[in-house]
Protein backbone atom coordinates (compact mmCIF):
# COMPACT_ATOMS: atom_id res chain seq x y z
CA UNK A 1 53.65 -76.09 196.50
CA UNK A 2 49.93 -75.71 195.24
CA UNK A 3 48.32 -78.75 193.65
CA UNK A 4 47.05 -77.81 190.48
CA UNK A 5 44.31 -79.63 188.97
CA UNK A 6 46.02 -79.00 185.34
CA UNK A 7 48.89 -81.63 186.18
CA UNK A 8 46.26 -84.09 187.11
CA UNK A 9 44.97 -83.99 183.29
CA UNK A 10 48.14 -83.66 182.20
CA UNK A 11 49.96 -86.42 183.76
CA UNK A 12 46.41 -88.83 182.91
CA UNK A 13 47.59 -87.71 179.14
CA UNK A 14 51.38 -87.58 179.28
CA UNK A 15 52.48 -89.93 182.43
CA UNK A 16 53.29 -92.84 180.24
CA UNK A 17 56.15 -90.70 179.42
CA UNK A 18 57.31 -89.92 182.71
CA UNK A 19 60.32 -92.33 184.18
CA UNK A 20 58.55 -94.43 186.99
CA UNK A 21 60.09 -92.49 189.67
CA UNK A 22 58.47 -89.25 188.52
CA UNK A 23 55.04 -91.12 187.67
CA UNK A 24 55.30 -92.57 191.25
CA UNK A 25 56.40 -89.30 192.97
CA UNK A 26 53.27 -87.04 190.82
CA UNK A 27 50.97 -90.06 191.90
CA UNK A 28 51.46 -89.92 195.72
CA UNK A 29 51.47 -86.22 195.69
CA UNK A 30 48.66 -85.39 193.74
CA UNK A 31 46.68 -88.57 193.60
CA UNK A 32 47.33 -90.00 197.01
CA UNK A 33 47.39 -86.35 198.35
CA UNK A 34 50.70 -87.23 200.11
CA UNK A 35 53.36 -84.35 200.95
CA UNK A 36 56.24 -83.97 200.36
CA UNK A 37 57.66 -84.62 203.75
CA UNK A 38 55.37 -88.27 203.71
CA UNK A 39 57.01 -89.23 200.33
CA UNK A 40 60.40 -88.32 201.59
CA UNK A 41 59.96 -90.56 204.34
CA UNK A 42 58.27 -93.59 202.20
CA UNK A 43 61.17 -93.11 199.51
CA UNK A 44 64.05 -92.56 202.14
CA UNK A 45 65.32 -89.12 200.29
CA UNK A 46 64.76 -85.72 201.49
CA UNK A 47 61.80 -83.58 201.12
CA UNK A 48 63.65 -81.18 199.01
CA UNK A 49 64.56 -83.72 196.73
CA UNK A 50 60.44 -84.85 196.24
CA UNK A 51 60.16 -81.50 195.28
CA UNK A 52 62.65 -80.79 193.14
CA UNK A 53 61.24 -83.92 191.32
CA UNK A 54 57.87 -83.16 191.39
CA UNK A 55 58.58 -79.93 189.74
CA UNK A 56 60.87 -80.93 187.05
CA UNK A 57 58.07 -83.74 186.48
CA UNK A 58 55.58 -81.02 186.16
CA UNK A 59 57.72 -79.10 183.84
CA UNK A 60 57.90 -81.59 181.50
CA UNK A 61 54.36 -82.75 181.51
CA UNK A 62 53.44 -78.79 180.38
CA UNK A 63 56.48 -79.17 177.80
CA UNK A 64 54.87 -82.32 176.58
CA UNK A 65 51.75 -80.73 176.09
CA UNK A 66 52.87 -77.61 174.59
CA UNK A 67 54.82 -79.50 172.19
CA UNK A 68 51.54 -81.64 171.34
CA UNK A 69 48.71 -80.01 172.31
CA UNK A 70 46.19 -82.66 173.36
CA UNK A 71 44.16 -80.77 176.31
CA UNK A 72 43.75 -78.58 173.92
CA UNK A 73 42.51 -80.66 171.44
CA UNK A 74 40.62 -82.07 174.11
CA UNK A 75 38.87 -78.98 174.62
CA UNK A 76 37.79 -78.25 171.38
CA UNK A 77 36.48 -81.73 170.77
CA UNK A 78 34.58 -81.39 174.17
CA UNK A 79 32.68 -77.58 173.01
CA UNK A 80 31.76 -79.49 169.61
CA UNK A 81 30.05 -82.38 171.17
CA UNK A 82 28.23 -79.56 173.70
CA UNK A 83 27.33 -77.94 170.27
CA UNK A 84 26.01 -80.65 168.16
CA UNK A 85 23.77 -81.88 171.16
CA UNK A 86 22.41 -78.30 171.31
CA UNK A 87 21.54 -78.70 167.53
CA UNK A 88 20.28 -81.84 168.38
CA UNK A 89 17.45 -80.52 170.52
CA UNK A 90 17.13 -78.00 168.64
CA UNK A 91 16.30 -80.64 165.72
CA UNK A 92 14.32 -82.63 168.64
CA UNK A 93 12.48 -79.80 169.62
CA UNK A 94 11.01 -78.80 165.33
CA UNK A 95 10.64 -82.82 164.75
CA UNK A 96 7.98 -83.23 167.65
CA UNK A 97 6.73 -79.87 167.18
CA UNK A 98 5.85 -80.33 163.19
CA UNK A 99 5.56 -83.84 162.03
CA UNK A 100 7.20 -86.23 163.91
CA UNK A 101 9.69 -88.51 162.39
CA UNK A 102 10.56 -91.72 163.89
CA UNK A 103 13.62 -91.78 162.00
CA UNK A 104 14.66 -87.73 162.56
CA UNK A 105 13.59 -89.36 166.39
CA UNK A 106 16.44 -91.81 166.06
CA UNK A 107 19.37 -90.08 164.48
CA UNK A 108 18.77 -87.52 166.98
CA UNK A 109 18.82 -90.00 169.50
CA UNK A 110 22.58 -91.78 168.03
CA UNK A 111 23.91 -88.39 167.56
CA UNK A 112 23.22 -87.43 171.58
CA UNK A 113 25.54 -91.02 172.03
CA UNK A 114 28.10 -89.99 169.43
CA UNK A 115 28.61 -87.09 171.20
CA UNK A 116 28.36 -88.26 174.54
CA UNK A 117 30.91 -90.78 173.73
CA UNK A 118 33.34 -88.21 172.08
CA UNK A 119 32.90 -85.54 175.29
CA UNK A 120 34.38 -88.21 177.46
C-alpha cells in the first residue's frame, strides 16, 4: 500500500470525522510511519484487517472531500494570496521607484501579512 501524501491533508481536514479507530489506525500508518504488520501486532488484529481499515478510512476521507471540497478551496485561496503578494511588489516596486509613500509603504507591508496569514 503506497502512502500518499493526499490522505495526510485530507485526514488533517476531515479526521475529526473519522471513528477513533480509523483516526488511530491512519495516524500510526501514515504519521507514525508504522506498517501494517506493526499495527496488527500493537492492536492484536491481523494485518489484513489494518488494511482493510486503512483503506475504507481513506475512502471516506476522499468522499468527504469530494462531497465538500475544502483542499480545493484550499488551493484556490493559497494561488490568490501568491497573487496579491505579486501585486504587492509590483505596487512596492512603482512606490519606491516614483514617489515614495510611507503609507502605499505600509498597506503594502499589511497586505504581504494578510496574505501570509491566509496561505497558511
Amino acid at each position: 500500500m503506497a502512502k500518499n501524501i493526499d490522505v495526510t491533508i485530507l485526514f488533517d481536514i476531515y479526521g475529526d470525522m473519522l471513528t477513533e479507530k480509523q483516526r488511530d489506525f491512519i495516524s500510526y500508518y501514515y504519521n507514525d510511519d508504522l506498517s501494517l504488520a506493526e499495527i496488527a501486532e500493537n492492536e492484536g488484529i491481523t494485518r489484513q484487517g489494518v488494511r482493510d481499515a486503512i483503506k475504507r478510512a481513506e475512502a471516506q476521507l476522499y468522499e468527504m472531500d469530494s462531497h465538500l471540497g475544502l483542499i480545493s478551496k484550499f488551493e484556490e485561496i493559497k494561488k490568490g494570496a501568491q497573487e496579491i503578494n505579486s501585486l504587492a511588489d509590483k505596487i512596492s516596486e512603482i512606490n519606491t521607484s516614483t514617489y515614495f509613500s510611507r503609507e502605499i509603504n505600509d498597506a503594502v507591508a499589511r497586505i504581504r501579512f494578510v496574505a501570509e496569514l491566509l496561505s497558511r
